[in-house]
Protein backbone atom coordinates (compact mmCIF):
# COMPACT_ATOMS: atom_id res chain seq x y z
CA UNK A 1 -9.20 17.73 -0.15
CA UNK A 2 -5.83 15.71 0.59
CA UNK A 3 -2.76 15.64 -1.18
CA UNK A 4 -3.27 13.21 -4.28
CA UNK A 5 -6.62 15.39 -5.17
CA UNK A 6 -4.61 18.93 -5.47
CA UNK A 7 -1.52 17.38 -7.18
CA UNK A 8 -3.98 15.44 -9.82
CA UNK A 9 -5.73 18.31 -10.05
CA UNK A 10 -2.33 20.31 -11.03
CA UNK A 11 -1.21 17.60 -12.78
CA UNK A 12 -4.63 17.84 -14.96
CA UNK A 13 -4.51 21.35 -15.31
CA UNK A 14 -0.56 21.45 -16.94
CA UNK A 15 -1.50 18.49 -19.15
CA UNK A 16 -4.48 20.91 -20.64
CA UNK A 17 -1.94 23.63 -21.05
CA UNK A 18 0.58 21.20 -22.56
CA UNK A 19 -2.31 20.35 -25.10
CA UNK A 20 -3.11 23.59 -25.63
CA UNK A 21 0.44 25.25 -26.02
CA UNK A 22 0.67 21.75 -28.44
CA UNK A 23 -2.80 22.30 -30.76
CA UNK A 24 -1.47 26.09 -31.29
CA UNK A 25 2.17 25.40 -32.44
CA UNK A 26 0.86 21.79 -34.16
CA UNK A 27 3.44 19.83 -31.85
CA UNK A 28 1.93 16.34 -31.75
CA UNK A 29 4.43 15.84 -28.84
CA UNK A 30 3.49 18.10 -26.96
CA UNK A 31 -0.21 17.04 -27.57
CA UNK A 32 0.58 13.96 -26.59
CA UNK A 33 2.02 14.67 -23.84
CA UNK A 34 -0.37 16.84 -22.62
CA UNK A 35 -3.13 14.53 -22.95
CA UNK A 36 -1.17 11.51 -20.93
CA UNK A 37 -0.51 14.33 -18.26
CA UNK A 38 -4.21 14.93 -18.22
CA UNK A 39 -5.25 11.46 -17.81
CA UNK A 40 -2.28 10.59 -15.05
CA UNK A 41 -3.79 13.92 -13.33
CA UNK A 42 -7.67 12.69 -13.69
CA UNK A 43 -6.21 9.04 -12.23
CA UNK A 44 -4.73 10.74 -9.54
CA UNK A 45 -7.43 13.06 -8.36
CA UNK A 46 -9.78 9.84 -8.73
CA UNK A 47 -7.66 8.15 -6.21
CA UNK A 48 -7.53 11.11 -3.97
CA UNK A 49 -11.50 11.18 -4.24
CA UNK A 50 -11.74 7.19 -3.32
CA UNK A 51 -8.72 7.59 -0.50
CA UNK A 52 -10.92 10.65 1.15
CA UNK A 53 -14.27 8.64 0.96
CA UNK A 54 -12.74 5.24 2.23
CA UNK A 55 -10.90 7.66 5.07
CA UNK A 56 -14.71 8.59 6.28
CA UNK A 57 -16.00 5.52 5.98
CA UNK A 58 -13.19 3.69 7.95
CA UNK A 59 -13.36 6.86 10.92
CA UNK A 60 -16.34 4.57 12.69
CA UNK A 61 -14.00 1.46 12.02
CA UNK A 62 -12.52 -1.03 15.05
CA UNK A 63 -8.63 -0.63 15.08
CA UNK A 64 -7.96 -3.45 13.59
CA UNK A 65 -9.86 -2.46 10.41
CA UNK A 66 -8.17 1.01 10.48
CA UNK A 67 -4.81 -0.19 10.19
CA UNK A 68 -5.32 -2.67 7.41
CA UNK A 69 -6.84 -0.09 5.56
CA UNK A 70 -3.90 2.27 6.57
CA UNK A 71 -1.18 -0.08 5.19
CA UNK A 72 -3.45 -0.94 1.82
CA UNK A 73 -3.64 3.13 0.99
CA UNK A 74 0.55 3.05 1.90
CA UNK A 75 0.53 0.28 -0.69
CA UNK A 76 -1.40 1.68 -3.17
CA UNK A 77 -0.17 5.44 -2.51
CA UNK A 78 3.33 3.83 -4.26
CA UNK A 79 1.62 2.58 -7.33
CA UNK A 80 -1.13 4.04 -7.86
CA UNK A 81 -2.48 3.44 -11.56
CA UNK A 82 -1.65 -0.72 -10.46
CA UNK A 83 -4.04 -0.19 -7.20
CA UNK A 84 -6.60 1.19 -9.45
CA UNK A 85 -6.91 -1.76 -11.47
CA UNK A 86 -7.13 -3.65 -8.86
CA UNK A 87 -10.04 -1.90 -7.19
CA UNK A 88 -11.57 -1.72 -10.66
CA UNK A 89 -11.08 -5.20 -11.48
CA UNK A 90 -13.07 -6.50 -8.25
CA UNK A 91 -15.55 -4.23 -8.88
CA UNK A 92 -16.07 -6.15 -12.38
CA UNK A 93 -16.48 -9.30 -10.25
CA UNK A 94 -18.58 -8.42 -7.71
CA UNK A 95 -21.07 -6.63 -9.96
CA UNK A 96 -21.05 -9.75 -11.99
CA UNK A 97 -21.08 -11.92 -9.14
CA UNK A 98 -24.61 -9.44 -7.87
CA UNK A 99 -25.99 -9.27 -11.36
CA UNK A 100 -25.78 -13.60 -11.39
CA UNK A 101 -27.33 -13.41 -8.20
CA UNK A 102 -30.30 -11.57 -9.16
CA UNK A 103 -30.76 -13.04 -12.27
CA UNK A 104 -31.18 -16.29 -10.75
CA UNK A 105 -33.63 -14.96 -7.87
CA UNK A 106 -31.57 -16.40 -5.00
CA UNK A 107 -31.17 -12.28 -3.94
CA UNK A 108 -35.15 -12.27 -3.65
CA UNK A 109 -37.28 -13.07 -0.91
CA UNK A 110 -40.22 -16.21 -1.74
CA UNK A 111 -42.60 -16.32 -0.15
């Protein structure tokens, strides 16, 4: 587990407590609060999980591929939620760009 998993993951866990202390006392505030806490905490812990899986994958990397990769995580490390968008967003395209591709049955073999 590295470092962005157990801070999400403590970030998560106060937001629930701010959400709970806030749905016994009726403070919509802290509600509120607690619930953006718990979704910056989820977002962070989901980065954590992708950093730790792209780590393995790039271990059997050349070099050159390792330190791209190391300066992209620097990048994204200072904004996170921005970096996540990204990776989301061009995971919208290439699933499209797959899905057109099998639609129009250039992604099967003829025979």
């Amino acid at each position: 587990m590295n470092e962005d998993r157990l801070e999400g993951s403590a970030i998560t866990l106060a937001g629930r407590a701010e959400k709970g202390l806030g749905d016994l006392t009726g403070d919509r505030k802290l509600q509120s609060d607690g619930l953006a806490d718990q979704a910056r905490g989820t977002l962070q812990n989901s980065f954590g999980g992708a950093q730790s899986a792209l780590r393995s994958a790039l271990d059997q990397a050349p070099l050159p591929v390792r330190e791209t990769a190391d300066r992209a995580i620097a990048a994204a490390r200072k904004s996170p939620i921005l970096a996540t968008l990204a990776v989301g967003a061009a995971g919208l395209i290439f699933a499209k760009i797959f899905r057109d591709t099998a639609r129009s049955g250039r992604g099967r073999d003829r025979a």
